[in-house]
N, C-alpha and C. Protein backbone atom coordinates (compact mmCIF):
# COMPACT_ATOMS: atom_id res chain seq x y z
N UNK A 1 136.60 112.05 129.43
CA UNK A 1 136.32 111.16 130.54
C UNK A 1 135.35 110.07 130.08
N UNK A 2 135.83 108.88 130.27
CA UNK A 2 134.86 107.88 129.62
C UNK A 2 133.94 107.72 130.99
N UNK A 3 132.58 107.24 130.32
CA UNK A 3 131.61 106.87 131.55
C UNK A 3 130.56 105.87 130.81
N UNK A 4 130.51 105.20 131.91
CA UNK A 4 129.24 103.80 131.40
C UNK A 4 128.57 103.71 132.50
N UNK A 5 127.03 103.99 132.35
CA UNK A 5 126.12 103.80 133.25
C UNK A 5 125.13 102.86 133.11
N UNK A 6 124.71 102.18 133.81
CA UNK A 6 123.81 101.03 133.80
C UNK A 6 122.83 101.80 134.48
N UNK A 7 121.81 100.99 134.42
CA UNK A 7 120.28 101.53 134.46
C UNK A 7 119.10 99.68 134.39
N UNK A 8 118.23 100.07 135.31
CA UNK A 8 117.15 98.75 134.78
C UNK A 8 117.07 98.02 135.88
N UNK A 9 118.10 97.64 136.41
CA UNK A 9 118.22 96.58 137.68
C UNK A 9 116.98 96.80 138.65
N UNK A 10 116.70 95.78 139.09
CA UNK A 10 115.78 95.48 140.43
C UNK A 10 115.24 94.15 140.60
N UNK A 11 114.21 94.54 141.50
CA UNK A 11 113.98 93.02 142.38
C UNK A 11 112.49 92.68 141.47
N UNK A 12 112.53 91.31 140.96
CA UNK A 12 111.75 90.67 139.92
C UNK A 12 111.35 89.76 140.89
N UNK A 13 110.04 88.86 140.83
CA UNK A 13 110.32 87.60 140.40
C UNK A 13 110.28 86.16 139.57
N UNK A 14 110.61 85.02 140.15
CA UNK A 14 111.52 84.38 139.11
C UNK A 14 110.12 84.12 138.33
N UNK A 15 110.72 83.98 136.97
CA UNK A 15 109.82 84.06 135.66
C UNK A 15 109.52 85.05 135.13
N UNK A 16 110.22 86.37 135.75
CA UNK A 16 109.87 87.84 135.23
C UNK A 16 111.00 88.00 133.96
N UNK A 17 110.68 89.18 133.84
CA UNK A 17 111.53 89.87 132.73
C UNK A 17 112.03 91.45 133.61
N UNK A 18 113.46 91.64 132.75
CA UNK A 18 113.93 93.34 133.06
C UNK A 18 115.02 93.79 131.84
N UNK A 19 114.98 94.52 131.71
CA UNK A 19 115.45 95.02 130.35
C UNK A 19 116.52 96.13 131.06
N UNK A 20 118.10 95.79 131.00
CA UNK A 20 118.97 96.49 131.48
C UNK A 20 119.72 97.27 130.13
N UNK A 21 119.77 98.84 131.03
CA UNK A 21 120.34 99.35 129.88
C UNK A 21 121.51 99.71 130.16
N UNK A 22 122.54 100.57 129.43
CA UNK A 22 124.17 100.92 129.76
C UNK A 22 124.25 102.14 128.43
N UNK A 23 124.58 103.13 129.02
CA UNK A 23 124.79 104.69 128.22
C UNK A 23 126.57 104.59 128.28
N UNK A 24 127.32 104.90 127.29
CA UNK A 24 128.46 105.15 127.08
C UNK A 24 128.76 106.61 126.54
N UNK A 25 130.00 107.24 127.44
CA UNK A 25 130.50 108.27 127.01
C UNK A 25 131.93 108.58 126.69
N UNK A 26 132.58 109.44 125.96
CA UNK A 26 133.85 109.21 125.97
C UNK A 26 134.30 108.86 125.14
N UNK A 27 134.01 107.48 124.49
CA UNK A 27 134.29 106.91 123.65
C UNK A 27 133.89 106.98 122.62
N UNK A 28 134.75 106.66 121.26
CA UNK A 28 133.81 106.45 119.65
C UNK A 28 132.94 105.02 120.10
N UNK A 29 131.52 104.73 120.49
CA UNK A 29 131.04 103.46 121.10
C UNK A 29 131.15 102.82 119.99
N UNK A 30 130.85 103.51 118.43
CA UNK A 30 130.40 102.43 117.68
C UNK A 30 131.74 101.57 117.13
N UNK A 31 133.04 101.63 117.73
CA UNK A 31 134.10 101.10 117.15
C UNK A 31 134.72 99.88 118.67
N UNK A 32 133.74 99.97 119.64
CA UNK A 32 133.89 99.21 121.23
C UNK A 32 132.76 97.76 120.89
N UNK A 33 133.65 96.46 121.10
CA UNK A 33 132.86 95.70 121.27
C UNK A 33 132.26 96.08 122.83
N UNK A 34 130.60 95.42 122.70
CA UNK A 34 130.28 95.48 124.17
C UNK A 34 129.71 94.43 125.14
N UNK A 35 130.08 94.32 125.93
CA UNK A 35 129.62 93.09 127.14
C UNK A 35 128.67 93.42 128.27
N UNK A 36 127.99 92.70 128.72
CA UNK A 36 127.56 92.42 129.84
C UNK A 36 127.86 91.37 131.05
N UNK A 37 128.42 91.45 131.90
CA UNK A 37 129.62 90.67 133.01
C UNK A 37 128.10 90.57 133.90
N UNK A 38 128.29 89.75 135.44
CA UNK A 38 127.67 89.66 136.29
C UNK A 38 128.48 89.44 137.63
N UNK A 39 128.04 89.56 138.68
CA UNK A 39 128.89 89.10 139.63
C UNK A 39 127.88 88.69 140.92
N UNK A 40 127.77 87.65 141.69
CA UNK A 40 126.97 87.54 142.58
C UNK A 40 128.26 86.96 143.87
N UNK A 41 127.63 87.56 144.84
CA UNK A 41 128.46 87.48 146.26
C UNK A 41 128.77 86.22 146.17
N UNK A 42 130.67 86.58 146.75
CA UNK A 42 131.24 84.93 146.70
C UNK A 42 131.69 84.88 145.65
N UNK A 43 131.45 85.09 144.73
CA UNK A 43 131.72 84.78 142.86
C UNK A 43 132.70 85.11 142.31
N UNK A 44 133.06 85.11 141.10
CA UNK A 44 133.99 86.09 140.58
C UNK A 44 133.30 86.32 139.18
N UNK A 45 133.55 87.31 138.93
CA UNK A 45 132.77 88.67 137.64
C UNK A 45 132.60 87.23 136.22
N UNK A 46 131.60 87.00 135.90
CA UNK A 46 131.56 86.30 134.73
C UNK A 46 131.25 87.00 133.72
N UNK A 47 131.51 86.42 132.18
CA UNK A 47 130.75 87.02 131.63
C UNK A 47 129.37 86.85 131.00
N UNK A 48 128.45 87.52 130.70
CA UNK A 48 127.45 86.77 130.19
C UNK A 48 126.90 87.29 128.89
N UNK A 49 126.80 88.01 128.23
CA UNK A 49 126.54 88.46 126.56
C UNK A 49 127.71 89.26 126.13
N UNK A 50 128.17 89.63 124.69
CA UNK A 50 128.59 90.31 123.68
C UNK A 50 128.40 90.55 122.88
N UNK A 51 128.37 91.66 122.23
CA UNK A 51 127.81 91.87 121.02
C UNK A 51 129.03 92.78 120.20
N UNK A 52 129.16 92.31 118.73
CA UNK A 52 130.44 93.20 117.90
C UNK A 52 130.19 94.50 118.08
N UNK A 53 131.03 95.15 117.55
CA UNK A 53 130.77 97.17 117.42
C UNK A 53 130.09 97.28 116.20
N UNK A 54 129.39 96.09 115.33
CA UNK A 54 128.64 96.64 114.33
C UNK A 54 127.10 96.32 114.82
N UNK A 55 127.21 95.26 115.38
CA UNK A 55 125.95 94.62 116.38
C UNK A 55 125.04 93.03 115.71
N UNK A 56 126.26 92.92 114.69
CA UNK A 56 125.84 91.68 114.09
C UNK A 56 125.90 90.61 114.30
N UNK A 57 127.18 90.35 115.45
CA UNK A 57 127.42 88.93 115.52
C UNK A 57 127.00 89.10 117.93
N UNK A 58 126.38 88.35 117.79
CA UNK A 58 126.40 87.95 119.48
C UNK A 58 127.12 86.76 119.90
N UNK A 59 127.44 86.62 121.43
CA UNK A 59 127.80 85.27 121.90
C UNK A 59 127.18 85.54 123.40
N UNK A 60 126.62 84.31 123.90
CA UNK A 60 125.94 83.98 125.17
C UNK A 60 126.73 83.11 125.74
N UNK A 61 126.52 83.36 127.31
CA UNK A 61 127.00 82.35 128.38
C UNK A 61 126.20 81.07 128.37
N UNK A 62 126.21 80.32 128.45
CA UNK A 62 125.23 78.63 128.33
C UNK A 62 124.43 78.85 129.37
N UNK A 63 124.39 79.54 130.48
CA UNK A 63 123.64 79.73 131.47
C UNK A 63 122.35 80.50 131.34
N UNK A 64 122.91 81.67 130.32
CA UNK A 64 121.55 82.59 129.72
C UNK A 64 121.46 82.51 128.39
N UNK A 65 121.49 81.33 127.26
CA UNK A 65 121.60 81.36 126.23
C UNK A 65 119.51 81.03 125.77
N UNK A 66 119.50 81.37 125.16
CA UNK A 66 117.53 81.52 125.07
C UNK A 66 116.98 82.26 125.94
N UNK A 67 117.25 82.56 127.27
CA UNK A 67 116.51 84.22 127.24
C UNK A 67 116.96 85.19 127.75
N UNK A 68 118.39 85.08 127.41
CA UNK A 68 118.78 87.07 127.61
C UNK A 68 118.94 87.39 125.45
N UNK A 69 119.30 88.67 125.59
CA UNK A 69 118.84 88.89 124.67
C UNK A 69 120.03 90.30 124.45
N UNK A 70 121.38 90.28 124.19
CA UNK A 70 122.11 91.38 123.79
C UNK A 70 121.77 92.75 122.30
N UNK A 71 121.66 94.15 122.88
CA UNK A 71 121.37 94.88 121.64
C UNK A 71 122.17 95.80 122.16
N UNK A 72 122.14 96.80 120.65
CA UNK A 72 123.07 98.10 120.78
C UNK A 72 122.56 98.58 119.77
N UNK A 73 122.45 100.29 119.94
CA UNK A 73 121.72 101.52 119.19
C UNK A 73 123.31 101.86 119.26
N UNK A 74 123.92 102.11 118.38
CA UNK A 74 124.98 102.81 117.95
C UNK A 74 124.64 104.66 117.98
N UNK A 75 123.62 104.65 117.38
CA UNK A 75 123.13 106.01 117.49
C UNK A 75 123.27 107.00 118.33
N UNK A 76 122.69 105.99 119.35
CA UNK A 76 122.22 105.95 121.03
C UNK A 76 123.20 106.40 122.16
N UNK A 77 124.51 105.31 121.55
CA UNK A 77 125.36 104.84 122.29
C UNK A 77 125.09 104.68 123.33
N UNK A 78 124.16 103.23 123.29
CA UNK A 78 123.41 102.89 124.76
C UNK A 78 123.39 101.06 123.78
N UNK A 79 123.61 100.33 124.99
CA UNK A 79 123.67 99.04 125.25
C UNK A 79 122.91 98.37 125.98
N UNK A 80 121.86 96.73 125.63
CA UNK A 80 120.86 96.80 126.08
C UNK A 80 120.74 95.19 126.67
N UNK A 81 120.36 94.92 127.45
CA UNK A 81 120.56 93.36 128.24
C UNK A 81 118.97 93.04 127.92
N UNK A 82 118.23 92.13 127.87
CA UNK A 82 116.76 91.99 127.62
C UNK A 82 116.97 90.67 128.26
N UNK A 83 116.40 90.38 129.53
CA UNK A 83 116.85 89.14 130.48
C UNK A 83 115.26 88.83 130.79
N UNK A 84 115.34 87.82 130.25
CA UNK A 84 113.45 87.00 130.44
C UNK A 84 113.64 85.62 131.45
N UNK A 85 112.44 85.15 131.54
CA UNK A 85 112.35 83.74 132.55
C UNK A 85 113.41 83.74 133.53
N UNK A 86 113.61 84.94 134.10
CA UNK A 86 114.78 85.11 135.12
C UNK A 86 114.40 84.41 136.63
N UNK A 87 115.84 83.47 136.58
CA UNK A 87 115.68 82.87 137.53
C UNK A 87 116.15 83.23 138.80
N UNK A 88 116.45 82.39 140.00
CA UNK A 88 117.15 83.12 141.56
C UNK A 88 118.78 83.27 141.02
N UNK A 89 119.38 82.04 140.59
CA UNK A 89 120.31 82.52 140.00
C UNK A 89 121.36 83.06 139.38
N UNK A 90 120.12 83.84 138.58
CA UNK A 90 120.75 85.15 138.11
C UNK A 90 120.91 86.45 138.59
N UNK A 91 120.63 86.35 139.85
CA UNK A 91 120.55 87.39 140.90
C UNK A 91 122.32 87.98 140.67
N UNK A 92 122.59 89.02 140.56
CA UNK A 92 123.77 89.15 140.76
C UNK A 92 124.09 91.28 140.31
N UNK A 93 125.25 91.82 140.58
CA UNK A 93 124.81 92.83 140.13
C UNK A 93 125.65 92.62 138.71
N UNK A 94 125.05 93.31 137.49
CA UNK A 94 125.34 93.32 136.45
C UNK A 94 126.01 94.36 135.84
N UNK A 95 126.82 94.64 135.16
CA UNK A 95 127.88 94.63 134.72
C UNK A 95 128.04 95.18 133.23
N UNK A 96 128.45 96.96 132.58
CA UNK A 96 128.16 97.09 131.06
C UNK A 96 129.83 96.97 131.59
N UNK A 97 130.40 96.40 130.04
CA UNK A 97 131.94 96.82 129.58
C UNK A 97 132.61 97.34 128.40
N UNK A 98 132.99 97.67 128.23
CA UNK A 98 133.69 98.34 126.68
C UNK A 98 134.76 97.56 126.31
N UNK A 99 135.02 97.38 125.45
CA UNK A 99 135.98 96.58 124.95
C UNK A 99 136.76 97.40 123.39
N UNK A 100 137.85 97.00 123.16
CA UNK A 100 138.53 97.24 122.09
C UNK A 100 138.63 96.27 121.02
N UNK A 101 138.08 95.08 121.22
CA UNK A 101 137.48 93.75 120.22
C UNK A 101 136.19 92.69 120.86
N UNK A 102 135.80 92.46 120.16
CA UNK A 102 135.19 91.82 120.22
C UNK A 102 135.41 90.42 120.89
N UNK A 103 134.27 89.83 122.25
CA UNK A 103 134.85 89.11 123.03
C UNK A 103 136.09 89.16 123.85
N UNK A 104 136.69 90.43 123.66
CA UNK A 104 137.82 90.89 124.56
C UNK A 104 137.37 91.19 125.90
N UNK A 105 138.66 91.62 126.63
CA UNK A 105 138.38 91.58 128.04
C UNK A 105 138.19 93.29 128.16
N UNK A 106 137.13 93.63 128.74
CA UNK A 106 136.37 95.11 129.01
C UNK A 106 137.81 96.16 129.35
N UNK A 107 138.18 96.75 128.47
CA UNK A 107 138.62 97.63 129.42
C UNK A 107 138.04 99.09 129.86
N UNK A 108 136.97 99.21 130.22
CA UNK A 108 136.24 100.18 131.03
C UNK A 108 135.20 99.22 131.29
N UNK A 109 134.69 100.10 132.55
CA UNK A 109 133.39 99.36 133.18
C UNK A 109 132.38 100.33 133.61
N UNK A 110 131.49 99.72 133.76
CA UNK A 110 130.19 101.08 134.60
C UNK A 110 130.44 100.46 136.15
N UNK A 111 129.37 100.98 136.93
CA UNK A 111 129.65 101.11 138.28
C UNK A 111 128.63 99.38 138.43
N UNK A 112 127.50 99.02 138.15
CA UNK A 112 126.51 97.76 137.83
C UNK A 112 125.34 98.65 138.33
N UNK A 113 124.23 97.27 137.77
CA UNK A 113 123.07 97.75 138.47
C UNK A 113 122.96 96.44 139.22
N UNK A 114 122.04 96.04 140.77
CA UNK A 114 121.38 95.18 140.97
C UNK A 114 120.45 94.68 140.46
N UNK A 115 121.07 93.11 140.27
CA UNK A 115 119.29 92.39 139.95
C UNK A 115 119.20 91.54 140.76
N UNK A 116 117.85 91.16 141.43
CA UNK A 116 117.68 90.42 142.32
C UNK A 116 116.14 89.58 141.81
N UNK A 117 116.39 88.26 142.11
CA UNK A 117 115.31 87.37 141.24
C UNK A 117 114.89 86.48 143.02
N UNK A 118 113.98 87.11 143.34
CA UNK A 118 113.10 86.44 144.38
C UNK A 118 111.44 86.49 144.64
N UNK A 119 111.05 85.62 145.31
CA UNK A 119 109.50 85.50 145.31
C UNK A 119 109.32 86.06 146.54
């Protein structure tokens, strides 16, 4: 049974930091590219970091490019969002995915966590 849990989410505000995490099971993780998606009411699911299954190469959304911050403990098999100077924004619930390549489209998901960026 594969399972991805997110963890970290909550209510900041803007200019804070939160460090979201995502546990994977099920899977060989270290052979899954992995993502972080977002979705805020009204919206539709974007994506916003990736990182390869070795953890060398990243790609950012232009929206969070300088301060989110994609990692992965292979070890661990836990996946890690590091989201700084967070704005209203970025309020949205967030989103781990698994993938079978890199920059591919998730095929498994966790359930999200909320983040909410208000004063």
């Amino acid at each position: 049974q594969v399972q991805l849990v997110e963890s970290g989410g909550g209510l900041v505000q803007p200019g804070g930091s939160l460090r979201l995490s995502c546990v994977v099971s099920g899977v060989p993780f270290s052979s899954y590219g992995m993502s972080w998606y977002r979705q805020a009411p009204g919206k539709e699911r974007e994506i916003v970091a990736a990182i390869i299954s070795t953890g060398r190469n990243t790609n950012y959304a232009d929206a969070v490019k300088g301060r989110f911050t994609i990692s992965r403990d292979n070890a661990k098999n836990m996946v890690y969002l590091q989201m700084n100077s967070l704005k209203p924004e970025d309020s949205a619930v967030y989103y781990c995915g698994a993938a079978w390549g890199y920059l591919s489209r998730p095929v498994y998901w966790g359930l999200g966590t909320q983040v909410t960026v208000s004063s």
